[in-house]
N, C-alpha and C. Protein backbone atom coordinates (compact mmCIF):
# COMPACT_ATOMS: atom_id res chain seq x y z
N UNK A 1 -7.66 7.05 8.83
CA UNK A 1 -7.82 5.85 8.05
C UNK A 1 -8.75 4.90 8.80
N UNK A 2 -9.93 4.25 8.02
CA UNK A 2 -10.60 3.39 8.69
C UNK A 2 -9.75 2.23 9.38
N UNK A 3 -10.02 1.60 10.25
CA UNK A 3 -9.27 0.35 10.60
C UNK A 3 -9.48 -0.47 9.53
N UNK A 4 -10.64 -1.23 8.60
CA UNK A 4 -10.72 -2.10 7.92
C UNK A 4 -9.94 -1.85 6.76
N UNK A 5 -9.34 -0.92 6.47
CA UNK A 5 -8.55 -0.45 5.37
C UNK A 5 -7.31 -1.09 6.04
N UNK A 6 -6.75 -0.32 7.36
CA UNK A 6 -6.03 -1.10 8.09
C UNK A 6 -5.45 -2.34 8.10
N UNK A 7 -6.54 -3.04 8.47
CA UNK A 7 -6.85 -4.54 8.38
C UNK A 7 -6.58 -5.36 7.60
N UNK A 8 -6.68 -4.63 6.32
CA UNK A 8 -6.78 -5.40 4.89
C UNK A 8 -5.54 -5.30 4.49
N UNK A 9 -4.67 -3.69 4.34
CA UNK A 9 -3.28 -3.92 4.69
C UNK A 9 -2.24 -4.42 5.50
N UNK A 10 -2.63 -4.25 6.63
CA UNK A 10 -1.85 -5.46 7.17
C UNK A 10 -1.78 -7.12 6.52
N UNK A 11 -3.17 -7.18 6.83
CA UNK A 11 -3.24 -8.62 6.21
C UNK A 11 -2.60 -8.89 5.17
N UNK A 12 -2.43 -8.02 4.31
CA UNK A 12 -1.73 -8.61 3.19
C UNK A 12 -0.21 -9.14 3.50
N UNK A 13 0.24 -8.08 4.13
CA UNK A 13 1.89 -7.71 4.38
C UNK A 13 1.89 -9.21 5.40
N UNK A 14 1.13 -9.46 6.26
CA UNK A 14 0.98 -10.91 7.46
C UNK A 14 1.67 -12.11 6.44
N UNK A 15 0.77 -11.90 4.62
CA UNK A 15 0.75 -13.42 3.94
C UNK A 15 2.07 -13.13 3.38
N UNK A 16 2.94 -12.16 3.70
CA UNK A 16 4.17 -12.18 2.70
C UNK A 16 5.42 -12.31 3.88
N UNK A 17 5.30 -12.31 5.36
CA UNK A 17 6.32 -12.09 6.22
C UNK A 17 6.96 -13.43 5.80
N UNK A 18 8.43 -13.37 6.48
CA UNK A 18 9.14 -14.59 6.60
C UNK A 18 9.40 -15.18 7.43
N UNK A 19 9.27 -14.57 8.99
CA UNK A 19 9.22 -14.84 9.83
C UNK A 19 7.86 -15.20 10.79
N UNK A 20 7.44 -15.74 11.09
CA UNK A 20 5.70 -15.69 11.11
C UNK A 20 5.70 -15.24 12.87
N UNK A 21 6.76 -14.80 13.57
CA UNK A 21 6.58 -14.66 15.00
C UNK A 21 6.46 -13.06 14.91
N UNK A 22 6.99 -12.54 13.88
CA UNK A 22 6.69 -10.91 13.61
C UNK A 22 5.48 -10.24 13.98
N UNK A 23 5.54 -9.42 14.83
CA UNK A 23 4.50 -8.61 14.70
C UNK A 23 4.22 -7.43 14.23
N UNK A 24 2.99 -7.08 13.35
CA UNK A 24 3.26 -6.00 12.45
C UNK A 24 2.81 -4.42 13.33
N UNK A 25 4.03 -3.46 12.89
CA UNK A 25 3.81 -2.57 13.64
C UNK A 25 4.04 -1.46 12.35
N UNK A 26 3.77 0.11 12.58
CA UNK A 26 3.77 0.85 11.89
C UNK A 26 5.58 0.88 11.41
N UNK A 27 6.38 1.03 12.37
CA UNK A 27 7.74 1.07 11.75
C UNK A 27 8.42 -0.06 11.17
N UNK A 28 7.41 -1.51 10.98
CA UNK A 28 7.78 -2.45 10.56
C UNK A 28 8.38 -2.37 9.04
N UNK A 29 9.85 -2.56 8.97
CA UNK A 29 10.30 -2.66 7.75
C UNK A 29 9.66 -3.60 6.24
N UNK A 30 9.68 -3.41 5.24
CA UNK A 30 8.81 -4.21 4.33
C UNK A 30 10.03 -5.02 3.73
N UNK A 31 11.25 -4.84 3.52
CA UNK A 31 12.49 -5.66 2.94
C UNK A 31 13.52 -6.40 4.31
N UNK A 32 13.69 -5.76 5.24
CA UNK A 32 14.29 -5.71 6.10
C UNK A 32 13.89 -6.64 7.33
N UNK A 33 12.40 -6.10 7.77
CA UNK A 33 11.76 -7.30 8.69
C UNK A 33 10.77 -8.31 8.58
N UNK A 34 9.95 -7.70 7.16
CA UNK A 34 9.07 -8.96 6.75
C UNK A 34 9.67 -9.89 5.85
N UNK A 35 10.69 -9.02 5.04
CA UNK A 35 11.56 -9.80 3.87
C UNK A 35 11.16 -10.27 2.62
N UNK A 36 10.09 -8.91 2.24
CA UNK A 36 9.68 -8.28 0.91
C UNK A 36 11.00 -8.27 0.03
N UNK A 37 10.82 -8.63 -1.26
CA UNK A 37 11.87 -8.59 -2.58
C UNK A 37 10.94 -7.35 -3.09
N UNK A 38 11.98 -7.08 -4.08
CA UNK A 38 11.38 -6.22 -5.68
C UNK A 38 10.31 -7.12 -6.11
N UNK A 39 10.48 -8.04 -6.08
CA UNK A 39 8.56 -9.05 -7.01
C UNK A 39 7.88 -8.67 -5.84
N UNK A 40 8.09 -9.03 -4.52
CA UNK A 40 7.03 -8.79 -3.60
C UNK A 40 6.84 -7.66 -3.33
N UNK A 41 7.26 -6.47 -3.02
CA UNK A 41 6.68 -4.51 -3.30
C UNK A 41 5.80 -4.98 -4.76
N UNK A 42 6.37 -5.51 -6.17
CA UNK A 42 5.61 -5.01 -6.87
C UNK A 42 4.03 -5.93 -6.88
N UNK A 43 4.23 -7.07 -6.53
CA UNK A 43 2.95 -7.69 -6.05
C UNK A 43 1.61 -6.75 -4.94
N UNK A 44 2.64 -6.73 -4.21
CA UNK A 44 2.15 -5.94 -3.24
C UNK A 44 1.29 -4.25 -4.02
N UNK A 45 1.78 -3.89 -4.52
CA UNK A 45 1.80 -2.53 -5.42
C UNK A 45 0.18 -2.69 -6.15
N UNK A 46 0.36 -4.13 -6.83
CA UNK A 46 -0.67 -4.61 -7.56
C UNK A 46 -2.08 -4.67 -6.76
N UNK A 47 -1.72 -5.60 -5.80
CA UNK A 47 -2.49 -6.12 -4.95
C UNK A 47 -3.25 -4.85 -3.90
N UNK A 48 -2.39 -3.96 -3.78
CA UNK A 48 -3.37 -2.65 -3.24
C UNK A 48 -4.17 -1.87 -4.09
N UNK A 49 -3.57 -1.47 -5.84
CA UNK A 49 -4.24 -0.79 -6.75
C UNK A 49 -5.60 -1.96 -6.69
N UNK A 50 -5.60 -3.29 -6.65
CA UNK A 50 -6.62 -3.85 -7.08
C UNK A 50 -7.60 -3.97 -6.21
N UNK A 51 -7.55 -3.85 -4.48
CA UNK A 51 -8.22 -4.03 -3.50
C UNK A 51 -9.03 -3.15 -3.04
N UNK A 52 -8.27 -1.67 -3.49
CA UNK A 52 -8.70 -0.04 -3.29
C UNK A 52 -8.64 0.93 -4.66
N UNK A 53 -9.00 0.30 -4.80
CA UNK A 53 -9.44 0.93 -6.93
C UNK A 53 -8.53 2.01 -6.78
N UNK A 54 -7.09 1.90 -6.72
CA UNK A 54 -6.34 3.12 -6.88
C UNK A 54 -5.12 2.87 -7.88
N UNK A 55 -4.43 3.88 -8.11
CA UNK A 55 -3.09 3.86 -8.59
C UNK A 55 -1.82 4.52 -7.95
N UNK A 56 -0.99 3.38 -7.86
CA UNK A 56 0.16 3.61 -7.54
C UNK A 56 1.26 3.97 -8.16
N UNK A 57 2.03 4.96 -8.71
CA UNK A 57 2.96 5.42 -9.99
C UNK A 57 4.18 4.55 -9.09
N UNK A 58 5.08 3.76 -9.98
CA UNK A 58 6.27 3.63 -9.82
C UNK A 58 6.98 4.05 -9.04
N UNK A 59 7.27 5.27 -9.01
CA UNK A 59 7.92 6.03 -8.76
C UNK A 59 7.84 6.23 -6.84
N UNK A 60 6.52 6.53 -6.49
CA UNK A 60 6.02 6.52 -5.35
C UNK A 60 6.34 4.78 -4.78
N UNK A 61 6.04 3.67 -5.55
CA UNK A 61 5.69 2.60 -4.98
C UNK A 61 7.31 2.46 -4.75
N UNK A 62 8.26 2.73 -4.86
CA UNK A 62 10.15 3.04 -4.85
C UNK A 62 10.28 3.21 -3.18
N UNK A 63 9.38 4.53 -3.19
CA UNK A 63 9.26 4.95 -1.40
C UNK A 63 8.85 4.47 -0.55
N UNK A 64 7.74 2.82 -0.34
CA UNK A 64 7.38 2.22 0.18
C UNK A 64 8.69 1.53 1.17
N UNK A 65 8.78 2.33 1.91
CA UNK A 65 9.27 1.16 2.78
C UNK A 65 9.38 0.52 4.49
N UNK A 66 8.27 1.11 4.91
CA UNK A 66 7.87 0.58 5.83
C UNK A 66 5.87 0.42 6.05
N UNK A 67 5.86 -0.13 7.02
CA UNK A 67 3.74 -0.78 7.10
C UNK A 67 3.38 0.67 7.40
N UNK A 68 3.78 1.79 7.56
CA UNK A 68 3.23 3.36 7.73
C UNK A 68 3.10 3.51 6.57
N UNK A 69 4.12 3.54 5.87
CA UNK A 69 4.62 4.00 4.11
C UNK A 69 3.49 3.65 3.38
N UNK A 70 3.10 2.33 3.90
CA UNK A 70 1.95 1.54 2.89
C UNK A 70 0.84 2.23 3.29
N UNK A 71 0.25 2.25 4.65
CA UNK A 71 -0.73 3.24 4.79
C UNK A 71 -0.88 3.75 4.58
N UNK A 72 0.10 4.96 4.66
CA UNK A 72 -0.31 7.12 4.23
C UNK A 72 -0.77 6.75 2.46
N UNK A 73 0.61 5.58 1.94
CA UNK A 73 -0.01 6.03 0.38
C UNK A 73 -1.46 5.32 0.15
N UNK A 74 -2.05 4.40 0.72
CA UNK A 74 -3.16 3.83 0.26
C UNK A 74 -4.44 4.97 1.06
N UNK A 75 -3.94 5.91 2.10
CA UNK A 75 -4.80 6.46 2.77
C UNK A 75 -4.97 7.70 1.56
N UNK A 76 -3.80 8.67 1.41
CA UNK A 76 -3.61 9.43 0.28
C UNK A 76 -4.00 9.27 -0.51
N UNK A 77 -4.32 8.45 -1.41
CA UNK A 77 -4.88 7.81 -2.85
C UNK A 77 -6.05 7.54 -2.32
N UNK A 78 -6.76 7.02 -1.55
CA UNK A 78 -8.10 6.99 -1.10
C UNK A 78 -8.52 8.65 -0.64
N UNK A 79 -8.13 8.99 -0.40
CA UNK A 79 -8.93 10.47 -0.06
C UNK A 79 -8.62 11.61 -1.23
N UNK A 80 -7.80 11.25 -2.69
CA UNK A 80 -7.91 11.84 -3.39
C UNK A 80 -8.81 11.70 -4.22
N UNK A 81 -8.96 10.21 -4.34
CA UNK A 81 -9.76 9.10 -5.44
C UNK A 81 -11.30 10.11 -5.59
N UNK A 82 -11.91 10.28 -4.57
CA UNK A 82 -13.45 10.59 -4.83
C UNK A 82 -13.45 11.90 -5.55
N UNK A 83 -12.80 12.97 -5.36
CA UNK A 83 -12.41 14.21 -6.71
C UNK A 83 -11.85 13.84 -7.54
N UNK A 84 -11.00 13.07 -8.10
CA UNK A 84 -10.81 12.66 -9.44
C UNK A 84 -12.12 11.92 -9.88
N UNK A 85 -12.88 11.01 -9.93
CA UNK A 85 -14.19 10.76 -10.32
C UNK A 85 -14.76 11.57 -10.54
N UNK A 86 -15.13 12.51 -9.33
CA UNK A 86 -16.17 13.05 -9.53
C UNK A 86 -15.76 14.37 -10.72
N UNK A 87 -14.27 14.93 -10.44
CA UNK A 87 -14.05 15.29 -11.45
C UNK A 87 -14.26 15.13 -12.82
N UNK A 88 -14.09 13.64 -13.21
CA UNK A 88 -13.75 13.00 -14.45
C UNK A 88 -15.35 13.35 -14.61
N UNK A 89 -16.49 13.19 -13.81
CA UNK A 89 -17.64 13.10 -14.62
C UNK A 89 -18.43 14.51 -14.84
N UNK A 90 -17.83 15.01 -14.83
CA UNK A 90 -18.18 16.60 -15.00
C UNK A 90 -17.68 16.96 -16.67
């Protein structure tokens, strides 16, 4: 995963912590230590489909639950993304 992909996820998860002395680490919990709700995963959910032209099914965005979790799926969906296009235009 590029770092700026990185970057951009973290950052997001930084504007939603509750604690602001947190530091974000890969096993950092998203309900537990930043103190993400159900509106905030699904914000969050939004806010990655819209940043990294991807889609997130429900179902998957359920399994999110730690700053790794958020990575692999935005890394996953980014390295599938360019064969579905290029698929679609065939």
């Amino acid at each position: 995963m590029e770092n700026i992909i990185r970057y951009q996820v973290e950052r997001m998860l930084l504007r939603k912590r509750r604690n602001p002395a947190l530091v974000m680490q890969p096993g950092t919990r998203l309900q537990q230590d930043i103190g993400l709700d159900s509106i905030d995963l699904v914000e969050l959910a939004i806010n990655l489909e819209q940043r990294f032209h991807i889609e997130i099914p429900d179902a998957e965005m359920e399994d999110l639950r730690t700053v790794q979790n958020v990575l692999d799926c935005v890394d996953q969906h980014l390295s599938v993304a360019p064969v579905a296009v290029a698929a679609g235009g065939r």
